[in-house]
PDB file of N, CA and C in Angstrom:
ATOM      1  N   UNK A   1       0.827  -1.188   0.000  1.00  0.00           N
ATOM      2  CA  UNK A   1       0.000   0.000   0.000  1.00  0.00           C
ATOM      3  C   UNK A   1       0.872   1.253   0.000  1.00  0.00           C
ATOM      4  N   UNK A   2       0.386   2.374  -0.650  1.00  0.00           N
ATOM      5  CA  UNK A   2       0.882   3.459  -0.818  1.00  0.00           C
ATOM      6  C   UNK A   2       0.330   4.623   0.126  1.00  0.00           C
ATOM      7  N   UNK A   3       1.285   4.942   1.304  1.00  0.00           N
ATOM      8  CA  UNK A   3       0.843   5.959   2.392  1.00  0.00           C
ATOM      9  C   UNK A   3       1.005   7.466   1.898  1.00  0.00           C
ATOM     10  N   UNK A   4       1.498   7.844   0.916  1.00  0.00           N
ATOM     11  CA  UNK A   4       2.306   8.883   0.504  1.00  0.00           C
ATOM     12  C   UNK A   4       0.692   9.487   0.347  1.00  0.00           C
ATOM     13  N   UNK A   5       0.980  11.199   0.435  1.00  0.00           N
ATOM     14  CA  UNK A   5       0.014  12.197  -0.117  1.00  0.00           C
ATOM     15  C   UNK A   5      -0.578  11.973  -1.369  1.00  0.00           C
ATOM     16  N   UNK A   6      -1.728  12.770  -1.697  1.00  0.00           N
ATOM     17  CA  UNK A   6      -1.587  12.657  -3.260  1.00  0.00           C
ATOM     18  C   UNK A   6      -1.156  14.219  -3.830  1.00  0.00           C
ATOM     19  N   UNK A   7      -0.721  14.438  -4.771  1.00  0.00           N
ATOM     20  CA  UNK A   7      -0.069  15.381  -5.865  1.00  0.00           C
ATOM     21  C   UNK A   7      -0.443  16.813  -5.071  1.00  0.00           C
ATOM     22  N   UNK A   8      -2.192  17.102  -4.422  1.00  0.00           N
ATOM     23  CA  UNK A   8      -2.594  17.817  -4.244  1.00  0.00           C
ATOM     24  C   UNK A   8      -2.545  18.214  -3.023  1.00  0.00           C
ATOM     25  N   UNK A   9      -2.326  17.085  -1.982  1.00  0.00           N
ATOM     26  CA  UNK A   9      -1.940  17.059  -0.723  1.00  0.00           C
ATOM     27  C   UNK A   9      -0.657  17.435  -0.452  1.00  0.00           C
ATOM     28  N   UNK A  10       0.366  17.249  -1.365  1.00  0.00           N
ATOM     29  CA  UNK A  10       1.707  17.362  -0.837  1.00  0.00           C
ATOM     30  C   UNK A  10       1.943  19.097  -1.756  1.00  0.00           C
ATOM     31  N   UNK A  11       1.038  19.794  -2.487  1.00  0.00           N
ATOM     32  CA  UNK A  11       1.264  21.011  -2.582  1.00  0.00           C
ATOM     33  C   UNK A  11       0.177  21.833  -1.700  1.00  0.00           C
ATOM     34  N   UNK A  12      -0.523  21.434  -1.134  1.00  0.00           N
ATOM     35  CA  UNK A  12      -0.792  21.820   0.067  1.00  0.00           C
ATOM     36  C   UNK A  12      -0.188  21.734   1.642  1.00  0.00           C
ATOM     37  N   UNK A  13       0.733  20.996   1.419  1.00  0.00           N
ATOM     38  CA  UNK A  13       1.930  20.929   2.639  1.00  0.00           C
ATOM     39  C   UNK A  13       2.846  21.852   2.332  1.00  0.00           C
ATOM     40  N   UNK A  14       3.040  22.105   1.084  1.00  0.00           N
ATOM     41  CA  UNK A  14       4.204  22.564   0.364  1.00  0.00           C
ATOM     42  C   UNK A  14       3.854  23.968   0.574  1.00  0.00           C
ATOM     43  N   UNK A  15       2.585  24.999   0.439  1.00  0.00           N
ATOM     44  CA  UNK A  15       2.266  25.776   0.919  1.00  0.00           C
ATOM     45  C   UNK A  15       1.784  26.393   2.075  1.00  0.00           C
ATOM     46  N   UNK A  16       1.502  25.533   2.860  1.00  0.00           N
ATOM     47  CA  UNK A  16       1.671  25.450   4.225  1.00  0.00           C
ATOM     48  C   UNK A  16       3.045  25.532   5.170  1.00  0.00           C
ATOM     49  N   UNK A  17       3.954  24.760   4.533  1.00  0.00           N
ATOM     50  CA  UNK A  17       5.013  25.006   5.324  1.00  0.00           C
ATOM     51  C   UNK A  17       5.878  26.153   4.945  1.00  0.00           C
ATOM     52  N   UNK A  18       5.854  26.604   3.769  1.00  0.00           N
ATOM     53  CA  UNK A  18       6.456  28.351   3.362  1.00  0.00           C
ATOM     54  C   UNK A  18       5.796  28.876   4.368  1.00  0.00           C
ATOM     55  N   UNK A  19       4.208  29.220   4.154  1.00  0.00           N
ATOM     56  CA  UNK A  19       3.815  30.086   5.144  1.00  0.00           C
ATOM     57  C   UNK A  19       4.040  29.818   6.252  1.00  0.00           C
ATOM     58  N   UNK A  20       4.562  28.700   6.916  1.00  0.00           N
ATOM     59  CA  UNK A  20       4.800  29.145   8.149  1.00  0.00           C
ATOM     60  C   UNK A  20       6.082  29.054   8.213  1.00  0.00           C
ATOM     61  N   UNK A  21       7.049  28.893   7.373  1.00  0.00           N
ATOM     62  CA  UNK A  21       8.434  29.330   7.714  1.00  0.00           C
ATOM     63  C   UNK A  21       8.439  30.620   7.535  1.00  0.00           C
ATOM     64  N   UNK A  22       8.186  31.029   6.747  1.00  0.00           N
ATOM     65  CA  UNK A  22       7.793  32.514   6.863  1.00  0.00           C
ATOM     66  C   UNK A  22       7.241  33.495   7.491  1.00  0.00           C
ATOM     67  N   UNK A  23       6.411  33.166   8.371  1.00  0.00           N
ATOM     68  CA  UNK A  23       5.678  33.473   8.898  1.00  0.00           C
ATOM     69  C   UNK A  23       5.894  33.238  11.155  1.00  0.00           C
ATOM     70  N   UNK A  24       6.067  31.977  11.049  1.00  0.00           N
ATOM     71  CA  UNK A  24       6.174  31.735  12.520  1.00  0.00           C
ATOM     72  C   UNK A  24       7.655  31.400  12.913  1.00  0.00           C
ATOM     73  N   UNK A  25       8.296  32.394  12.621  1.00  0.00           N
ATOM     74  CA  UNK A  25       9.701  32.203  13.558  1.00  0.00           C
ATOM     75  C   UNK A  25       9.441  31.326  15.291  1.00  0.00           C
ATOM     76  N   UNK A  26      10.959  30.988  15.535  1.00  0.00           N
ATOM     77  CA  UNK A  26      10.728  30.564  16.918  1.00  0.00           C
ATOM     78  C   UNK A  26      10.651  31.906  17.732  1.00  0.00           C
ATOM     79  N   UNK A  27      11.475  33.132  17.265  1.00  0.00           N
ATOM     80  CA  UNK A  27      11.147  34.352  18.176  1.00  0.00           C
ATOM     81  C   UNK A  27       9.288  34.833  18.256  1.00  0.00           C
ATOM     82  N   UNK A  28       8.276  34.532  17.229  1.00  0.00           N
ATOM     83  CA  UNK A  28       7.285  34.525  17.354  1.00  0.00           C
ATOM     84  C   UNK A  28       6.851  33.961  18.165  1.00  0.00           C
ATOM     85  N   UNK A  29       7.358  32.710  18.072  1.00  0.00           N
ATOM     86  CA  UNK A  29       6.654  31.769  19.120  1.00  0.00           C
ATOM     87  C   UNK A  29       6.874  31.687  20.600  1.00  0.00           C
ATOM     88  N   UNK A  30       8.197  32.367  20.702  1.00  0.00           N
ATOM     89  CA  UNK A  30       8.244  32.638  22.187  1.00  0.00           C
ATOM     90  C   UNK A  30       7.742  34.007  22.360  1.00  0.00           C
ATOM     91  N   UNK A  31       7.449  34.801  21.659  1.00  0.00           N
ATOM     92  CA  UNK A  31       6.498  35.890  22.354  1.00  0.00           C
ATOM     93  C   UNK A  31       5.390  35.676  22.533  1.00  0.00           C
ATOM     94  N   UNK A  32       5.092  34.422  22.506  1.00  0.00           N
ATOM     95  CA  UNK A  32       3.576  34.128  22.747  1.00  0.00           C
ATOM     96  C   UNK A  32       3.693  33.574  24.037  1.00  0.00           C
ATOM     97  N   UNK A  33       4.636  32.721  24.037  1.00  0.00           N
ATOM     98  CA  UNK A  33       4.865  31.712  25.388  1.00  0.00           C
ATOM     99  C   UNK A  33       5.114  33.045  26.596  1.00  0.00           C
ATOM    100  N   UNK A  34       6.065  33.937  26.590  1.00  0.00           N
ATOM    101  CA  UNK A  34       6.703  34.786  27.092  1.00  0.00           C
ATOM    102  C   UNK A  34       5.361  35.925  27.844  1.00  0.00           C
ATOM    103  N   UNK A  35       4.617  35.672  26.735  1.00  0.00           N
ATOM    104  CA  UNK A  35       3.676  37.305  27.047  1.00  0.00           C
ATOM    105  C   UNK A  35       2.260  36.729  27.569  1.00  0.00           C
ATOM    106  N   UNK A  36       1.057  38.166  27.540  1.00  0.00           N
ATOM    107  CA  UNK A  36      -0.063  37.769  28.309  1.00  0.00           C
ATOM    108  C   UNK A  36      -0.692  37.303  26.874  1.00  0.00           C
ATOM    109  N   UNK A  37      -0.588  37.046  25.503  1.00  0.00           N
ATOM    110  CA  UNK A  37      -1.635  36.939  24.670  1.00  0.00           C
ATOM    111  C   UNK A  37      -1.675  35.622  24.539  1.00  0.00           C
ATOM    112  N   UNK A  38      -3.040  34.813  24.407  1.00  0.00           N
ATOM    113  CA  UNK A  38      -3.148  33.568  24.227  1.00  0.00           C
ATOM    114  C   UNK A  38      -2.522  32.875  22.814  1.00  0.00           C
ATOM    115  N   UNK A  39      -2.735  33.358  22.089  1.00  0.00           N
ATOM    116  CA  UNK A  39      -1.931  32.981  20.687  1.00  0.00           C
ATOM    117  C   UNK A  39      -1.993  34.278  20.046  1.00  0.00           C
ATOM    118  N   UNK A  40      -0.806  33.920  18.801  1.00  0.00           N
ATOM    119  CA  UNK A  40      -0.188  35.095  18.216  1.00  0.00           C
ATOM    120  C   UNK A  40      -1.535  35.178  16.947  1.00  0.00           C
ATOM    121  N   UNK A  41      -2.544  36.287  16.781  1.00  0.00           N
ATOM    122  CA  UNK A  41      -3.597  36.956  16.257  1.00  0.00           C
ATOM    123  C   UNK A  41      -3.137  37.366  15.054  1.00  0.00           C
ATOM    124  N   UNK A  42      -1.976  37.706  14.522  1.00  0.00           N
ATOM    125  CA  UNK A  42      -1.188  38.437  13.041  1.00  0.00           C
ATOM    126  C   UNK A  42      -1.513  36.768  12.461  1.00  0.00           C
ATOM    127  N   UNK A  43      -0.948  35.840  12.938  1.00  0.00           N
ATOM    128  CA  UNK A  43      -0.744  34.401  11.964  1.00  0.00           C
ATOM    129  C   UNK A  43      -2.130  34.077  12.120  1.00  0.00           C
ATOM    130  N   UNK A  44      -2.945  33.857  12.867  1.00  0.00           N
ATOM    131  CA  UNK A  44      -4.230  33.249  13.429  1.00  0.00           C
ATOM    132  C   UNK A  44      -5.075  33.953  11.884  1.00  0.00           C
ATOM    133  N   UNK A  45      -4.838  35.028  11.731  1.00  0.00           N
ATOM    134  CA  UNK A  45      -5.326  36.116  10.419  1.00  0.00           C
ATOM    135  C   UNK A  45      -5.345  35.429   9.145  1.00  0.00           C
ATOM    136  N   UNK A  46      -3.133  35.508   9.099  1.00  0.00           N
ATOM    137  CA  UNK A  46      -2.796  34.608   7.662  1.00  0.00           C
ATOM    138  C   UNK A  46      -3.149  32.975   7.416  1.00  0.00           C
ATOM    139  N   UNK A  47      -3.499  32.502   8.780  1.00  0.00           N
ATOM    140  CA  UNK A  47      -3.700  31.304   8.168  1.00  0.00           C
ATOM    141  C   UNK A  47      -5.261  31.471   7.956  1.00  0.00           C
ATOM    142  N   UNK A  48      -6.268  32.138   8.250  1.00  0.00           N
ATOM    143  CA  UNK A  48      -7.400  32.268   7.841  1.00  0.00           C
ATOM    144  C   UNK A  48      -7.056  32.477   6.347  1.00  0.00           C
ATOM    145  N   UNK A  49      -6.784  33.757   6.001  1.00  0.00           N
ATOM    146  CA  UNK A  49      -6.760  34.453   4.701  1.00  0.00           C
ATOM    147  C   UNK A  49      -6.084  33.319   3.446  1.00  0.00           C
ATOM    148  N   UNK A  50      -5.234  32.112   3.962  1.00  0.00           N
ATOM    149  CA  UNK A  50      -4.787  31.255   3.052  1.00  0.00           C
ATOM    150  C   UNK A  50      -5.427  30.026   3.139  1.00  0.00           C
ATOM    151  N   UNK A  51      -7.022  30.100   3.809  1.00  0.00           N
ATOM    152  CA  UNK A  51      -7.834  28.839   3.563  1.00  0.00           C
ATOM    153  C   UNK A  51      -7.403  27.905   4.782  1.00  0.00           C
ATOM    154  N   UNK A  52      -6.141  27.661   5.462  1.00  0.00           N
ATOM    155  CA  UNK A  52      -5.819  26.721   6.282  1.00  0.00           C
ATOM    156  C   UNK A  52      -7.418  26.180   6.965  1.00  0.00           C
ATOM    157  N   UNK A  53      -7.796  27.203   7.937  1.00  0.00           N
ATOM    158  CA  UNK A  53      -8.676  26.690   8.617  1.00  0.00           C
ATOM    159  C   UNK A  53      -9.831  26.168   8.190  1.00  0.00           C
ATOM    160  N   UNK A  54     -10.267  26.217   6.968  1.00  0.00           N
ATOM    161  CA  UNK A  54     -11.272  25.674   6.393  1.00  0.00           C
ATOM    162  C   UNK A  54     -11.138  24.663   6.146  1.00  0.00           C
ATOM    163  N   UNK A  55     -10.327  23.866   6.351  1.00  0.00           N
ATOM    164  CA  UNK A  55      -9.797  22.483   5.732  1.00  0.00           C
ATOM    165  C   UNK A  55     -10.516  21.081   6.481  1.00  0.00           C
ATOM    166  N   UNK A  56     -11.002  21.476   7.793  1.00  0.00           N
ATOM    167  CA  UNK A  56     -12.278  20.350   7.873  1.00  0.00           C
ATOM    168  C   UNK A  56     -13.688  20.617   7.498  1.00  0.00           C
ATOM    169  N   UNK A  57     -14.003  21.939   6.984  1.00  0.00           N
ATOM    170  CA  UNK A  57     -15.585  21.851   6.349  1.00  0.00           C
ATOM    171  C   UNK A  57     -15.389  21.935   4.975  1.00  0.00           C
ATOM    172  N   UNK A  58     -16.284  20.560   4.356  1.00  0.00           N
ATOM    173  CA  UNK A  58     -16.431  19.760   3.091  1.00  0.00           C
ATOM    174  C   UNK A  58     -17.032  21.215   2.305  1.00  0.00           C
ATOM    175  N   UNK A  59     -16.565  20.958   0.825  1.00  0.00           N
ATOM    176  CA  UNK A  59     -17.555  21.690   0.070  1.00  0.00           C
ATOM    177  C   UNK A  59     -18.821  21.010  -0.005  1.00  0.00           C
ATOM    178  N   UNK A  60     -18.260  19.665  -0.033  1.00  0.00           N
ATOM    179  CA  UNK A  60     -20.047  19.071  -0.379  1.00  0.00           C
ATOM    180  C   UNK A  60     -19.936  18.170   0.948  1.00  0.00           C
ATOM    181  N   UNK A  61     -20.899  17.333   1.512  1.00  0.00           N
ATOM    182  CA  UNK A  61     -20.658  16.418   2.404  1.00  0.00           C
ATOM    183  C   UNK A  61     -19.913  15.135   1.808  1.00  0.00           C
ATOM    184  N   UNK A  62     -20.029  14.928   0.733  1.00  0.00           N
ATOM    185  CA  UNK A  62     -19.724  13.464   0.153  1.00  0.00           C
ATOM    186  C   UNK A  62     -17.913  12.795   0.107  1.00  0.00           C
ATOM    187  N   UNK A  63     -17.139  14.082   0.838  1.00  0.00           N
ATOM    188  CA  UNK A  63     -15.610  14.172   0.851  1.00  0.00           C
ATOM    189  C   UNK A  63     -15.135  14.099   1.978  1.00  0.00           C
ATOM    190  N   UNK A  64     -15.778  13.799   3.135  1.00  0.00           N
ATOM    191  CA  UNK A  64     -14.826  13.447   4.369  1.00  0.00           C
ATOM    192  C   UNK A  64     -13.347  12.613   4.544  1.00  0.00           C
ATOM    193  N   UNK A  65     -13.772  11.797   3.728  1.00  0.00           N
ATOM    194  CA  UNK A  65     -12.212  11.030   3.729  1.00  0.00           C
ATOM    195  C   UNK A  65     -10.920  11.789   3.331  1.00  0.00           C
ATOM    196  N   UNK A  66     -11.173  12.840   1.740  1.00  0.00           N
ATOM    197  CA  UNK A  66     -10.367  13.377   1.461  1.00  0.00           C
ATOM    198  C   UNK A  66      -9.863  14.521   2.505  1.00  0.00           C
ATOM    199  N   UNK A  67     -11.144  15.431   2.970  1.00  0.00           N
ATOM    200  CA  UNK A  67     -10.920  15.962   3.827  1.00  0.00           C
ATOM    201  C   UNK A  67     -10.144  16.307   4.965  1.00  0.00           C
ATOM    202  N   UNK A  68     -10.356  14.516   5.611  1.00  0.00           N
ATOM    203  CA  UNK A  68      -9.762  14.326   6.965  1.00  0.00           C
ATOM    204  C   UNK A  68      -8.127  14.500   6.426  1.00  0.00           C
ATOM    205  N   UNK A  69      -7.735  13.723   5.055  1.00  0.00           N
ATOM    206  CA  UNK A  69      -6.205  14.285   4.483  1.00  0.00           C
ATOM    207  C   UNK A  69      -5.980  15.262   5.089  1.00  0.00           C
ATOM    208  N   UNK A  70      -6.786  16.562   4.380  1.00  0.00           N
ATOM    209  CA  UNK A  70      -6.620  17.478   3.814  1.00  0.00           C
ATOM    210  C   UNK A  70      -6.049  18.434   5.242  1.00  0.00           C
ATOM    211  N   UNK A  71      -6.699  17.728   6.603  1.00  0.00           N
ATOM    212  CA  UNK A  71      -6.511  18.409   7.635  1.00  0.00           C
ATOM    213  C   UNK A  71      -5.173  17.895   8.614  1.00  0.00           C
ATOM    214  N   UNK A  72      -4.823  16.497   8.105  1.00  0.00           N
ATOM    215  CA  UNK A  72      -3.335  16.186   8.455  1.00  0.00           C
ATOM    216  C   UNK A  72      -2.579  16.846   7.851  1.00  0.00           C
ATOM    217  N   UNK A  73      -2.479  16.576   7.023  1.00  0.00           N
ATOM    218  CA  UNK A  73      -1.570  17.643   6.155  1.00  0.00           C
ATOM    219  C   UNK A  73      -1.363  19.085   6.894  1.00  0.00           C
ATOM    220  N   UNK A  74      -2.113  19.640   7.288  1.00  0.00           N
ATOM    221  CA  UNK A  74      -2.497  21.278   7.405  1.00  0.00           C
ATOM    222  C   UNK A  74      -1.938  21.245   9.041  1.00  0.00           C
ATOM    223  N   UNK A  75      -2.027  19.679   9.842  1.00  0.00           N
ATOM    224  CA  UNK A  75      -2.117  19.670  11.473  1.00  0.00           C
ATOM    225  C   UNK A  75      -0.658  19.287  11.496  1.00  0.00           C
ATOM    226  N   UNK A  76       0.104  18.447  10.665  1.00  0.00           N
ATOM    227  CA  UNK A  76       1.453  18.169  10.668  1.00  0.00           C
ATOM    228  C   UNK A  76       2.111  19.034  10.118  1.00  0.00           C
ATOM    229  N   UNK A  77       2.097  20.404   9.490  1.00  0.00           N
ATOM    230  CA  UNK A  77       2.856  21.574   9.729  1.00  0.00           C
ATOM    231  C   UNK A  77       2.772  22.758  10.614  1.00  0.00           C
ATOM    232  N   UNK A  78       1.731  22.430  11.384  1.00  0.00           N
ATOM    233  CA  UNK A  78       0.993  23.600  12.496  1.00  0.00           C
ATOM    234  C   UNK A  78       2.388  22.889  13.604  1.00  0.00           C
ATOM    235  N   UNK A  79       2.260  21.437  14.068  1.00  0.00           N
ATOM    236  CA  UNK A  79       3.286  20.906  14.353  1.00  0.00           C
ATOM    237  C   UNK A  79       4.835  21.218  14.090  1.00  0.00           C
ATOM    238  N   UNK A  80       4.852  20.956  13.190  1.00  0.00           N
ATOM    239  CA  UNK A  80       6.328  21.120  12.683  1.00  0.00           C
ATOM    240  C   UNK A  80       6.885  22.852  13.050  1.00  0.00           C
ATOM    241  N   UNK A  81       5.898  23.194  12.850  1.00  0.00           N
ATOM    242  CA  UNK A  81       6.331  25.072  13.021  1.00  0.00           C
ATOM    243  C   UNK A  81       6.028  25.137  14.590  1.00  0.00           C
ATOM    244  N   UNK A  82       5.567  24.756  15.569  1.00  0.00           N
ATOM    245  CA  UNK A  82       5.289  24.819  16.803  1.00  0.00           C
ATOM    246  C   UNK A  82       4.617  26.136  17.010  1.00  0.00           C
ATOM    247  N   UNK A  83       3.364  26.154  15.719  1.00  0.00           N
ATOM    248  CA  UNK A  83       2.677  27.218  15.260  1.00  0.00           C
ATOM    249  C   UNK A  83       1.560  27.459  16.607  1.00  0.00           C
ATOM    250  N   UNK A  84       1.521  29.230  17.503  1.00  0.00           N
ATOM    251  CA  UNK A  84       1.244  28.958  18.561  1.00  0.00           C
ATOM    252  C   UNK A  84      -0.237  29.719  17.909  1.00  0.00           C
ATOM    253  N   UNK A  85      -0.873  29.151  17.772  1.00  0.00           N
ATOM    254  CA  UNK A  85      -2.590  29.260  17.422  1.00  0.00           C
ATOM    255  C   UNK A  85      -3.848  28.228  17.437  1.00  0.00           C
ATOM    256  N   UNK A  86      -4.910  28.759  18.148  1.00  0.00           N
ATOM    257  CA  UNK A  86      -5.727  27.447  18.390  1.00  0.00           C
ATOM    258  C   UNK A  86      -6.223  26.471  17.176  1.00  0.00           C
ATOM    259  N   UNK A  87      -5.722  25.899  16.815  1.00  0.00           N
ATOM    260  CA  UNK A  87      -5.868  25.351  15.671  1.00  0.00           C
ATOM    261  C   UNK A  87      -6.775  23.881  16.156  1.00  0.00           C
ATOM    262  N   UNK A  88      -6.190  23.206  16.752  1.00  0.00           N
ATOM    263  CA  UNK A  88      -6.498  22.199  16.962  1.00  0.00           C
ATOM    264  C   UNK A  88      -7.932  22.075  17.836  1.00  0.00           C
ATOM    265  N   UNK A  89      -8.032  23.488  18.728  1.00  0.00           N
ATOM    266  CA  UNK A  89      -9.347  23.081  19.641  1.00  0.00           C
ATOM    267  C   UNK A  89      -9.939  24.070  18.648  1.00  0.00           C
ATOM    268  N   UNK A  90      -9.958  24.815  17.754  1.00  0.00           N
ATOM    269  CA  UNK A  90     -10.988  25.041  16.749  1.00  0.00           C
ATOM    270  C   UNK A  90     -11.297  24.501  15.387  1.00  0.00           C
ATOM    271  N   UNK A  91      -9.873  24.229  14.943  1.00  0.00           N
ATOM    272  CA  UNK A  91     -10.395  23.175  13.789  1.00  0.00           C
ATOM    273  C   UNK A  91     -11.238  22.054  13.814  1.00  0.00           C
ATOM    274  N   UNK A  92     -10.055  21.131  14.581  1.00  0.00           N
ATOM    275  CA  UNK A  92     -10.211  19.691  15.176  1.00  0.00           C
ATOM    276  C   UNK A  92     -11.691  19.774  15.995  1.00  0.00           C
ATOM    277  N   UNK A  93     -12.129  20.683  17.052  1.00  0.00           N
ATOM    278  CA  UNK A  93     -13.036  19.974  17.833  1.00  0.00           C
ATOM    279  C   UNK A  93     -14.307  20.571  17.472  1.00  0.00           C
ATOM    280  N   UNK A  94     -14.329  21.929  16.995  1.00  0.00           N
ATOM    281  CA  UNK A  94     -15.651  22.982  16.432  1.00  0.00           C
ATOM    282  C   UNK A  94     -16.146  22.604  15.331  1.00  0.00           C
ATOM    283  N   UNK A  95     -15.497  22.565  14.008  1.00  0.00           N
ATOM    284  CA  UNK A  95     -15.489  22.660  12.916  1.00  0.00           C
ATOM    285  C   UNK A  95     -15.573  20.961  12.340  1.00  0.00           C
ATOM    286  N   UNK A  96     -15.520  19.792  12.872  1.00  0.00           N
ATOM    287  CA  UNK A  96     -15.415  18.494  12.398  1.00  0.00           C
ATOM    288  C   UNK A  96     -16.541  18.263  12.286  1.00  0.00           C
ATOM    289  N   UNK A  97     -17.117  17.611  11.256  1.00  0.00           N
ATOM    290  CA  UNK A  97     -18.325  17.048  11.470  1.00  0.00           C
ATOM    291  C   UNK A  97     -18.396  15.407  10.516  1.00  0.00           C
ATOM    292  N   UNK A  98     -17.618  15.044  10.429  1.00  0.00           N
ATOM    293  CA  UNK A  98     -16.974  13.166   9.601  1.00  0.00           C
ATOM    294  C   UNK A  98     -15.993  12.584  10.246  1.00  0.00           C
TER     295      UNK A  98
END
């Protein structure tokens, strides 16, 4: 069996992880840890404005499977960047519905 992304998944990682190399330095991320704000609100913005968070509601219902991809992909570079935004208790727990 073949675990690998498909074509569309792995340029959606591929744009995901620019933006957040770009975007979430580790000095970002310790001004979040460091200060009174719960997560950093400038990235919380860009990853809105580049679709990230939409990535568990289906255009149609009939795509959950692809979907659920679509949101590893998007949760294993939030990871990788030690991206400090609620991602996970709003994507993952609000927004799931498959």
């Amino acid at each position: 069996m073949n675990f690998d992304f498909l074509d569309d998944q792995k340029q959606l990682r591929d744009q995901a992880r620019k933006f957040l190399t770009e975007k979430c330095s580790p000095r970002r991320c310790a001004s979040v840890l460091d200060g009174k704000a719960p997560y950093d609100k400038e990235l919380w913005k860009g990853l809105a404005e580049m679709g990230f968070l939409g990535v568990a509601i289906p255009e149609d219902f009939r795509r959950c499977g692809r979907r659920s991809s679509r949101l590893c992909v998007i949760a294993e570079e939030m990871g990788r960047a030690n991206a400090p935004v609620p991602f996970s208790s709003t994507v993952y727990l609000a927004a799931r519905r498959c």
